[in-house]
PDB file of N, CA and C in Angstrom:
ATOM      1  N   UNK A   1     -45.514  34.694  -7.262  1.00  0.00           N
ATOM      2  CA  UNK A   1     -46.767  35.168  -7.808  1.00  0.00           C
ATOM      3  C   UNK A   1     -47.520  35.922  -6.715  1.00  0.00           C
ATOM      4  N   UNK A   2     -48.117  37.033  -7.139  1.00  0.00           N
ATOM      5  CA  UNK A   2     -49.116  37.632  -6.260  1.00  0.00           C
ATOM      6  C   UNK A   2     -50.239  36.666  -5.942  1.00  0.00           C
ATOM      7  N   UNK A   3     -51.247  37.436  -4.844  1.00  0.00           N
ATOM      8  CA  UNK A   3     -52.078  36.495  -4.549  1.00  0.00           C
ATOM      9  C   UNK A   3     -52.848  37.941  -3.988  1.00  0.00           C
ATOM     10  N   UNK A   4     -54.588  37.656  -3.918  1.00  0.00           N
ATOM     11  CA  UNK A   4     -55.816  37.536  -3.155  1.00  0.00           C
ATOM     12  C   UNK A   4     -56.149  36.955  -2.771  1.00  0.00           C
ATOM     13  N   UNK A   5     -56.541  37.490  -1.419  1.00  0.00           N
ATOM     14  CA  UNK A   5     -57.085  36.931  -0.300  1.00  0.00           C
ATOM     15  C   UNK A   5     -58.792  36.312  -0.524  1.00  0.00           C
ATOM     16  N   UNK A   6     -59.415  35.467  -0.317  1.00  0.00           N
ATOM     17  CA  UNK A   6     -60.867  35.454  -0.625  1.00  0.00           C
ATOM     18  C   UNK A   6     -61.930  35.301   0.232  1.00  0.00           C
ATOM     19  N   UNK A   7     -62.080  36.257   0.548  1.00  0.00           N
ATOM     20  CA  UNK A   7     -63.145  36.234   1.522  1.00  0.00           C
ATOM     21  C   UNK A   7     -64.404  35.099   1.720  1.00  0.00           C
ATOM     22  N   UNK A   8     -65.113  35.165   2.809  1.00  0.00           N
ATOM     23  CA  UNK A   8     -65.697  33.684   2.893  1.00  0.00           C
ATOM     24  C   UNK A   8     -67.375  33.838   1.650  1.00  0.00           C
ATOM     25  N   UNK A   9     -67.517  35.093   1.384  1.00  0.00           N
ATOM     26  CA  UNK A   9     -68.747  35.245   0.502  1.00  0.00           C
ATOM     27  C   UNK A   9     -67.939  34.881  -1.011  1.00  0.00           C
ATOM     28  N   UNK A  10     -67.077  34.967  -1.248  1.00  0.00           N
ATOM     29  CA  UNK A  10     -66.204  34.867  -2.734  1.00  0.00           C
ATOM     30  C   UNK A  10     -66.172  33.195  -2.857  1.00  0.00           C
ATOM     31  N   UNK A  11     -65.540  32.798  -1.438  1.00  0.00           N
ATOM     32  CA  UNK A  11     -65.368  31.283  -1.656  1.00  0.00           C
ATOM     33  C   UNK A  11     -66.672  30.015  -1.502  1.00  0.00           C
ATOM     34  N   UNK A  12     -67.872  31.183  -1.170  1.00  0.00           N
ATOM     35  CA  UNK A  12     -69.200  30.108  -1.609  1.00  0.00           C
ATOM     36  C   UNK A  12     -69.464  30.039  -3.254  1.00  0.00           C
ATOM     37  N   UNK A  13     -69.279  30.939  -3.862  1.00  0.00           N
ATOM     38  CA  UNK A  13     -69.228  31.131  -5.251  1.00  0.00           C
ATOM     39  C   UNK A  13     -68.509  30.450  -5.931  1.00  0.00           C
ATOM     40  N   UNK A  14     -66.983  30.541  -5.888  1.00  0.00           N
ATOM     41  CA  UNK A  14     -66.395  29.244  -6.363  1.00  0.00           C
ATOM     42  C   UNK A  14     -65.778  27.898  -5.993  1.00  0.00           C
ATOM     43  N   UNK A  15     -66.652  27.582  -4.682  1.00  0.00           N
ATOM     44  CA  UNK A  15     -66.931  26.389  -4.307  1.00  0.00           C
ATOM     45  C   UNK A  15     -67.891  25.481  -5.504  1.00  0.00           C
ATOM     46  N   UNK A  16     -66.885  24.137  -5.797  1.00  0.00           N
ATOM     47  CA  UNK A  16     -67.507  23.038  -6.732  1.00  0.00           C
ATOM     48  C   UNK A  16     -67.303  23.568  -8.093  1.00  0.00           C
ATOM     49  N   UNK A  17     -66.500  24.573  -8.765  1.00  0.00           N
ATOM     50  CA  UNK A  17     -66.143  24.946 -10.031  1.00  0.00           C
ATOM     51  C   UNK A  17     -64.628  24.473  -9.778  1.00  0.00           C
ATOM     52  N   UNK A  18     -65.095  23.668 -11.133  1.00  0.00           N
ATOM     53  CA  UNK A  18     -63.955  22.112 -11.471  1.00  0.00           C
ATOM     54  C   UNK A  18     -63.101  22.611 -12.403  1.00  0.00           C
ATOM     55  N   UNK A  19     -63.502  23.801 -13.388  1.00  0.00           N
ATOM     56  CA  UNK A  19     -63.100  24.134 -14.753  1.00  0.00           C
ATOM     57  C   UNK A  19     -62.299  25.635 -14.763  1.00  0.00           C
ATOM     58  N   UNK A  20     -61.835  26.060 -15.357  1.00  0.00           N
ATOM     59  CA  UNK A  20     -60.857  27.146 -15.525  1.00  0.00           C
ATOM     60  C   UNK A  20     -62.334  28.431 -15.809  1.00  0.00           C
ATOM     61  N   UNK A  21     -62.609  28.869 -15.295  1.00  0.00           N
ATOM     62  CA  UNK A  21     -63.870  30.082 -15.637  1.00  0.00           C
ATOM     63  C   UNK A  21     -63.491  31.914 -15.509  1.00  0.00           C
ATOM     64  N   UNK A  22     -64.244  32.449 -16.436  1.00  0.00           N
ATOM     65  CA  UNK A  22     -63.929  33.947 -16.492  1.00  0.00           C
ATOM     66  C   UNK A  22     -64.753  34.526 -15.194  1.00  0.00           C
ATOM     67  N   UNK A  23     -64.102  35.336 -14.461  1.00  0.00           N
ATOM     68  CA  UNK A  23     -64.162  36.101 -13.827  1.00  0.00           C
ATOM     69  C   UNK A  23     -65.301  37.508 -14.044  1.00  0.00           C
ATOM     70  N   UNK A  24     -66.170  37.856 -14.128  1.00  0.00           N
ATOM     71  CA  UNK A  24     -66.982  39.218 -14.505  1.00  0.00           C
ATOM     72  C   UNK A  24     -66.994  40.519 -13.880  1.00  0.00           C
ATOM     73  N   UNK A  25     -67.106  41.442 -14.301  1.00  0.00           N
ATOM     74  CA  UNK A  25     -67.634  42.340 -13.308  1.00  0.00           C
ATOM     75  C   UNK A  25     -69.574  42.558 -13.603  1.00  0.00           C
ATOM     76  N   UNK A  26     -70.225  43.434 -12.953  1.00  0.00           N
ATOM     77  CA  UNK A  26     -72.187  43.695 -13.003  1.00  0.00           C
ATOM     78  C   UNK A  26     -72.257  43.744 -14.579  1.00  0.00           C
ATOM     79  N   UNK A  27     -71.147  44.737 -15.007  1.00  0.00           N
ATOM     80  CA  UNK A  27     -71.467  45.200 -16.930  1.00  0.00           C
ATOM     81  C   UNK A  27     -71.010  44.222 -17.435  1.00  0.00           C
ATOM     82  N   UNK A  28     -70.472  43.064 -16.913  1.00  0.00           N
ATOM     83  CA  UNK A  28     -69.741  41.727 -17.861  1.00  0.00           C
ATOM     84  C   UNK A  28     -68.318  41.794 -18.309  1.00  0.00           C
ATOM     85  N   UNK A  29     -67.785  42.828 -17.848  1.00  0.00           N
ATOM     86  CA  UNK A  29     -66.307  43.343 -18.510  1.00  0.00           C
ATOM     87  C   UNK A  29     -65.797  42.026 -17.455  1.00  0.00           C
ATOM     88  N   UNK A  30     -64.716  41.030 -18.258  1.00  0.00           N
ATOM     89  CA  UNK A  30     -64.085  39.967 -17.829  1.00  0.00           C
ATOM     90  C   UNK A  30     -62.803  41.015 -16.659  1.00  0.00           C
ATOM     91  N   UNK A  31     -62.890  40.846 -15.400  1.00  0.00           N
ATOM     92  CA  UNK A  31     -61.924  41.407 -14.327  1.00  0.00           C
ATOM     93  C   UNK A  31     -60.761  40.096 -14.149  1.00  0.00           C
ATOM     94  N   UNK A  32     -60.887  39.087 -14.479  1.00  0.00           N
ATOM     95  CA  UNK A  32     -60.024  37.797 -14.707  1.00  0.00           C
ATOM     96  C   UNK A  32     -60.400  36.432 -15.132  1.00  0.00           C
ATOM     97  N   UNK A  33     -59.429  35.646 -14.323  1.00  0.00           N
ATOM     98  CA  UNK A  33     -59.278  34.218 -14.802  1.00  0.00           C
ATOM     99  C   UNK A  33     -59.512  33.519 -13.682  1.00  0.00           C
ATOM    100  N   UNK A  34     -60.023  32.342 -12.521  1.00  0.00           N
ATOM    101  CA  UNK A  34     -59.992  31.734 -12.175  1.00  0.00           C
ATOM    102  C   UNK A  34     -60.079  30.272 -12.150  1.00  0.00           C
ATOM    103  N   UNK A  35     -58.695  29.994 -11.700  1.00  0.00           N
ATOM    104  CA  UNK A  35     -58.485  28.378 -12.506  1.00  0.00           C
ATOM    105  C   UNK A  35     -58.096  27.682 -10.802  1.00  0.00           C
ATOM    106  N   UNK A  36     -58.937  26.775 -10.784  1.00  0.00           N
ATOM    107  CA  UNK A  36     -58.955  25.555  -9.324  1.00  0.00           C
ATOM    108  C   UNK A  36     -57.977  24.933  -9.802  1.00  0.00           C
ATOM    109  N   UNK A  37     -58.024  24.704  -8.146  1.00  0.00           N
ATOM    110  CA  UNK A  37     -56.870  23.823  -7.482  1.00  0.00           C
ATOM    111  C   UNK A  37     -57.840  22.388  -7.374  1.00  0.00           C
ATOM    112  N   UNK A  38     -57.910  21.274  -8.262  1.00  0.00           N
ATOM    113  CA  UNK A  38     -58.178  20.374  -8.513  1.00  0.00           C
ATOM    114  C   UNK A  38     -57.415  18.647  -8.393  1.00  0.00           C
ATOM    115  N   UNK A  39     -57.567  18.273  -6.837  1.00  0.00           N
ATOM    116  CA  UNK A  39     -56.154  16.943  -7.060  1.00  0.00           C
ATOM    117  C   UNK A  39     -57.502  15.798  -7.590  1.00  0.00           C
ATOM    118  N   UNK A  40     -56.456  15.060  -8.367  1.00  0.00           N
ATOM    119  CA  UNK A  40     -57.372  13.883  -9.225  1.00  0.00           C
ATOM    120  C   UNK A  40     -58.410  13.135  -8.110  1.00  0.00           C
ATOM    121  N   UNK A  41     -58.099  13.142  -6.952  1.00  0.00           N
ATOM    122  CA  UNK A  41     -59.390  12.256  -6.117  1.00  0.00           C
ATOM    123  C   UNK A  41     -60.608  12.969  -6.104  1.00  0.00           C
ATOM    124  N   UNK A  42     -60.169  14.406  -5.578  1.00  0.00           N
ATOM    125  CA  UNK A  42     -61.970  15.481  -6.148  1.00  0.00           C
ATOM    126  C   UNK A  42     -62.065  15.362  -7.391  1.00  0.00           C
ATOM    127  N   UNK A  43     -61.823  15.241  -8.435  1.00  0.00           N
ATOM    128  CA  UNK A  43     -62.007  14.920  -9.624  1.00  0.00           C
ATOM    129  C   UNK A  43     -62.679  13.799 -10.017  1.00  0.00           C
ATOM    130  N   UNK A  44     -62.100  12.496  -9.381  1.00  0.00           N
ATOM    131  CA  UNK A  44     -62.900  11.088  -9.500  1.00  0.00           C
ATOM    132  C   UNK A  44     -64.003  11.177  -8.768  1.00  0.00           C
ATOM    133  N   UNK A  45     -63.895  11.770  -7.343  1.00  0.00           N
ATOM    134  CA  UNK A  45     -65.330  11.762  -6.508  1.00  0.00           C
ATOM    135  C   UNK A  45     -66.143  12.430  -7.235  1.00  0.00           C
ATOM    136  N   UNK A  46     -66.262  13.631  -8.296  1.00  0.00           N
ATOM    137  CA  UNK A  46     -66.768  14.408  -8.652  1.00  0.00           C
ATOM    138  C   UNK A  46     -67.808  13.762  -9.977  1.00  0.00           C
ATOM    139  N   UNK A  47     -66.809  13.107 -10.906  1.00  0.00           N
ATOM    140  CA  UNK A  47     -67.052  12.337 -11.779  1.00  0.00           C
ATOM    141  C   UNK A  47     -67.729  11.007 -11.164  1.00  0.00           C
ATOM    142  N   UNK A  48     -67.652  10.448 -10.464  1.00  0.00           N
ATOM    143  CA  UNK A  48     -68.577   9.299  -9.895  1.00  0.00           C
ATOM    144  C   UNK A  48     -69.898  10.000  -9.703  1.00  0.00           C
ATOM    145  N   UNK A  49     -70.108  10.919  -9.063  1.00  0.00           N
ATOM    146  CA  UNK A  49     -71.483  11.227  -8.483  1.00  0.00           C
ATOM    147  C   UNK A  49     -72.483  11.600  -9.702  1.00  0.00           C
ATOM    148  N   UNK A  50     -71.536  12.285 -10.822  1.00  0.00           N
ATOM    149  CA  UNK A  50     -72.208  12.755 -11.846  1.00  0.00           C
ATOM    150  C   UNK A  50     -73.009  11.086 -12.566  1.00  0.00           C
ATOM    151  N   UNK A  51     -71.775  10.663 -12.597  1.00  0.00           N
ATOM    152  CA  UNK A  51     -72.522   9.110 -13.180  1.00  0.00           C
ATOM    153  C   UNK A  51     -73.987   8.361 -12.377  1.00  0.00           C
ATOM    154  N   UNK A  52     -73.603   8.705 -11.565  1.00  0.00           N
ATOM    155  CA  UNK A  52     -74.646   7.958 -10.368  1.00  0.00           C
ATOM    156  C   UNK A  52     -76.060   8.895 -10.578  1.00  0.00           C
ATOM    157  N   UNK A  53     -75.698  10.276 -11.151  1.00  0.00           N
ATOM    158  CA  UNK A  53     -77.376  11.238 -11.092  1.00  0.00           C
ATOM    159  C   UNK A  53     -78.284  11.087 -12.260  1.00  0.00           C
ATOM    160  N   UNK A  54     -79.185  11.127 -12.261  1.00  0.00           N
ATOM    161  CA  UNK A  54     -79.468  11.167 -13.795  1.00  0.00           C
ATOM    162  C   UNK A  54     -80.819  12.640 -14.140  1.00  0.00           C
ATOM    163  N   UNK A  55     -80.226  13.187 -14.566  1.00  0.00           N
ATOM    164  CA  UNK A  55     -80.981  14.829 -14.471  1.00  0.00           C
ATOM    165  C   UNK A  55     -82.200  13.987 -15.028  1.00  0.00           C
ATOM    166  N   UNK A  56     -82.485  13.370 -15.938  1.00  0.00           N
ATOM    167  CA  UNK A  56     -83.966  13.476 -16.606  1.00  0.00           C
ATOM    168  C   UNK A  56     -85.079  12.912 -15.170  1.00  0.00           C
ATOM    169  N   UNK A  57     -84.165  11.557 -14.323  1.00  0.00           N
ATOM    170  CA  UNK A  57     -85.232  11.666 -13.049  1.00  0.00           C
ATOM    171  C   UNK A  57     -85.604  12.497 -11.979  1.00  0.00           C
ATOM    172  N   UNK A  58     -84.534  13.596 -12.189  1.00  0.00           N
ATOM    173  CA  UNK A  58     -84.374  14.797 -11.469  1.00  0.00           C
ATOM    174  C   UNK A  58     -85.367  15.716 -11.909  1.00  0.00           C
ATOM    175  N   UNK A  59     -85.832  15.670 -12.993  1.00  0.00           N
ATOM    176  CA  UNK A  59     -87.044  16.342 -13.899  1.00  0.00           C
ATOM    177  C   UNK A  59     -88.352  15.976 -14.006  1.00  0.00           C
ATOM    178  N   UNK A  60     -88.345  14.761 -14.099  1.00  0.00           N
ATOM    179  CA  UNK A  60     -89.775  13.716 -13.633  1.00  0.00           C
ATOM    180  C   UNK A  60     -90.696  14.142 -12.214  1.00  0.00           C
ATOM    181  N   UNK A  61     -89.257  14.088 -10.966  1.00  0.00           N
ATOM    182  CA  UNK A  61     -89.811  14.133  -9.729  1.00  0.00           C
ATOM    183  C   UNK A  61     -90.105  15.643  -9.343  1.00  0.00           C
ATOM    184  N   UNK A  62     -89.223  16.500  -9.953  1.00  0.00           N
ATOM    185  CA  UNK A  62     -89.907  17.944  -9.722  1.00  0.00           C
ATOM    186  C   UNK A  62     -90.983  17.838 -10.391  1.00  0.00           C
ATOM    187  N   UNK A  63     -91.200  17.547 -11.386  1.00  0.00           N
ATOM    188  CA  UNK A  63     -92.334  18.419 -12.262  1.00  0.00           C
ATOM    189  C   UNK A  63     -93.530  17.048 -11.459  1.00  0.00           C
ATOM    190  N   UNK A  64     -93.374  16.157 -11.096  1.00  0.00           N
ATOM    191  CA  UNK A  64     -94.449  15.495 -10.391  1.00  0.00           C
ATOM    192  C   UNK A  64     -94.945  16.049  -8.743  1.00  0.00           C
ATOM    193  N   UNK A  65     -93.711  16.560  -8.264  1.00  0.00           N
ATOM    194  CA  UNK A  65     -94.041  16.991  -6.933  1.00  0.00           C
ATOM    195  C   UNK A  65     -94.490  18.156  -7.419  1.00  0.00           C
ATOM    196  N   UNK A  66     -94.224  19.258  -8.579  1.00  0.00           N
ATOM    197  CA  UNK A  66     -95.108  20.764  -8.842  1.00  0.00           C
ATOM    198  C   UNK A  66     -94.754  21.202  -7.622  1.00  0.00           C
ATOM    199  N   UNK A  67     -95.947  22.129  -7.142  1.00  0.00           N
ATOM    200  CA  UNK A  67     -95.284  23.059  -6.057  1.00  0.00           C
ATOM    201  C   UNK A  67     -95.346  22.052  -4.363  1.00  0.00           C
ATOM    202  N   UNK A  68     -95.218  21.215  -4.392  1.00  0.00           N
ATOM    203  CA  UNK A  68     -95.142  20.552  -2.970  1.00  0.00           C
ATOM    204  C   UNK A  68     -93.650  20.314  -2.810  1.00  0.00           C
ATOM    205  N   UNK A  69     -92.687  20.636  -3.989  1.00  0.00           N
ATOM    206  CA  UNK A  69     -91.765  20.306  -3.616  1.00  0.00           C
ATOM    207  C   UNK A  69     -90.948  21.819  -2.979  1.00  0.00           C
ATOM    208  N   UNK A  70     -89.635  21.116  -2.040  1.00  0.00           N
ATOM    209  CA  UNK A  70     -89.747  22.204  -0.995  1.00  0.00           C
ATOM    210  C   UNK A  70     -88.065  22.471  -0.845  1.00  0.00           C
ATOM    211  N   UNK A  71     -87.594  23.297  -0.735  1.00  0.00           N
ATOM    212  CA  UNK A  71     -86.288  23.533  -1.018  1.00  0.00           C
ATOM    213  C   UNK A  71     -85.268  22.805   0.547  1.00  0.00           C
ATOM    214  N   UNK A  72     -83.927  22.805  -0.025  1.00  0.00           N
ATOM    215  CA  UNK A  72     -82.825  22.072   0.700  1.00  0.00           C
ATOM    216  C   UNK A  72     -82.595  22.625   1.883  1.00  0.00           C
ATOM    217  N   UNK A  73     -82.986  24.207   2.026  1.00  0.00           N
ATOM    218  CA  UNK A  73     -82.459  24.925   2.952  1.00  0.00           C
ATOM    219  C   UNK A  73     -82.581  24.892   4.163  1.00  0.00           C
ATOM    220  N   UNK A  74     -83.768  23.784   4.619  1.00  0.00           N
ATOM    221  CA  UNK A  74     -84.156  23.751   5.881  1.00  0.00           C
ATOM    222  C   UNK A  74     -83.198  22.566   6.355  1.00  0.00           C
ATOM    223  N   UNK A  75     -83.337  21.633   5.460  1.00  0.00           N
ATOM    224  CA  UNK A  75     -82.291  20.137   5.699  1.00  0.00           C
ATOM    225  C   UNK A  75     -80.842  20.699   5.696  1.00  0.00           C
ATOM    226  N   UNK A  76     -80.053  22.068   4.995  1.00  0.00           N
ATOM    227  CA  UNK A  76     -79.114  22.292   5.404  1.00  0.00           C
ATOM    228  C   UNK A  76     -78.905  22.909   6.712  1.00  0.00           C
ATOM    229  N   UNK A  77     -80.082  24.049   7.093  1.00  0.00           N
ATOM    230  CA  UNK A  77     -80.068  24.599   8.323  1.00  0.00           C
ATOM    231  C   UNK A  77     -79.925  23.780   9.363  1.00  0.00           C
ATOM    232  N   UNK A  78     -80.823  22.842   9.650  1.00  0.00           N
ATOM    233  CA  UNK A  78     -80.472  21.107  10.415  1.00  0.00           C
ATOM    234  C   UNK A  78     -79.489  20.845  10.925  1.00  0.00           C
ATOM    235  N   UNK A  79     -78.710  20.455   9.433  1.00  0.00           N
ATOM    236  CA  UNK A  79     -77.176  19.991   9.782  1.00  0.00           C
ATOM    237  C   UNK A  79     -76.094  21.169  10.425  1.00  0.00           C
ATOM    238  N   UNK A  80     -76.101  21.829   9.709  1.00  0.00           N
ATOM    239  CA  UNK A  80     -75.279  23.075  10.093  1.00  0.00           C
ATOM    240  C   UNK A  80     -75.533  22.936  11.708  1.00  0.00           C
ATOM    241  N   UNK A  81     -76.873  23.174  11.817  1.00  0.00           N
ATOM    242  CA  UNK A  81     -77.165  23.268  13.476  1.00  0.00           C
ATOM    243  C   UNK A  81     -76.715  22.012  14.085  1.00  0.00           C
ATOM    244  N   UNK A  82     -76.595  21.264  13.559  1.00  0.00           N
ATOM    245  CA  UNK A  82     -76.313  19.410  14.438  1.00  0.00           C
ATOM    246  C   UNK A  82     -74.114  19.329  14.261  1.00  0.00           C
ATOM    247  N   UNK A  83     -74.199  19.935  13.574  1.00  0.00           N
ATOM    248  CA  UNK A  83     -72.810  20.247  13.045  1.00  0.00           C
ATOM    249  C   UNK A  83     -72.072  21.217  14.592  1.00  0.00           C
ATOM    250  N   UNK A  84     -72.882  22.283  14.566  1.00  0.00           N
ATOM    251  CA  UNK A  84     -72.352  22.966  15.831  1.00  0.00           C
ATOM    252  C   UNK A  84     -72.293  22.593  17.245  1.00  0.00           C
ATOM    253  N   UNK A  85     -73.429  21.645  17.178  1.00  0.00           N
ATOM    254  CA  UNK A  85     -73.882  21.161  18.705  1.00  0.00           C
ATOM    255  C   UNK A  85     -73.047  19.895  19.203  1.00  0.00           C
ATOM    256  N   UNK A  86     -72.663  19.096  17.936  1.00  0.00           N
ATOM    257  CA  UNK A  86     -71.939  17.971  18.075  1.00  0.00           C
ATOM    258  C   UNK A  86     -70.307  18.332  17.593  1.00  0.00           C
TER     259      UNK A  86
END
């Protein structure tokens, strides 16, 4: 089988897509198919966490924090940075 290569901006995109999904181009014309490489343990880890979340308290605490609440990006910048140093 042929293959593409995927560059590291392609593979933030379909990073954590579990399911077989269409491919687009800007006008929506389907350019393919991408179907993951899925072994049953990311699958169970995947399915556990979902059980463990529960969106409606996920909805409570935003709409209670309103605008004080403050995005992930700084707590990822953090790690990333503690990630390099260590």
């Amino acid at each position: 089988m042929r293959h593409i290569v995927v560059d590291d901006s392609m593979q933030v995109h379909l990073r954590g897509i579990l399911e077989p999904v269409e491919i687009r181009d800007r006008k929506g014309r389907v350019v393919g198919h991408y179907t993951p490489v899925v072994t049953p343990e990311v699958r169970a880890t995947y399915d556990k966490a979902v059980e463990m979340m529960d969106a409606a308290e996920f909805d409570r605490l935003l709409a209670e924090q309103g605008d004080k609440a403050t995005s992930i990006a700084p707590l990822l910048a953090r790690l990333r940075a503690s990630e390099k140093q260590g």
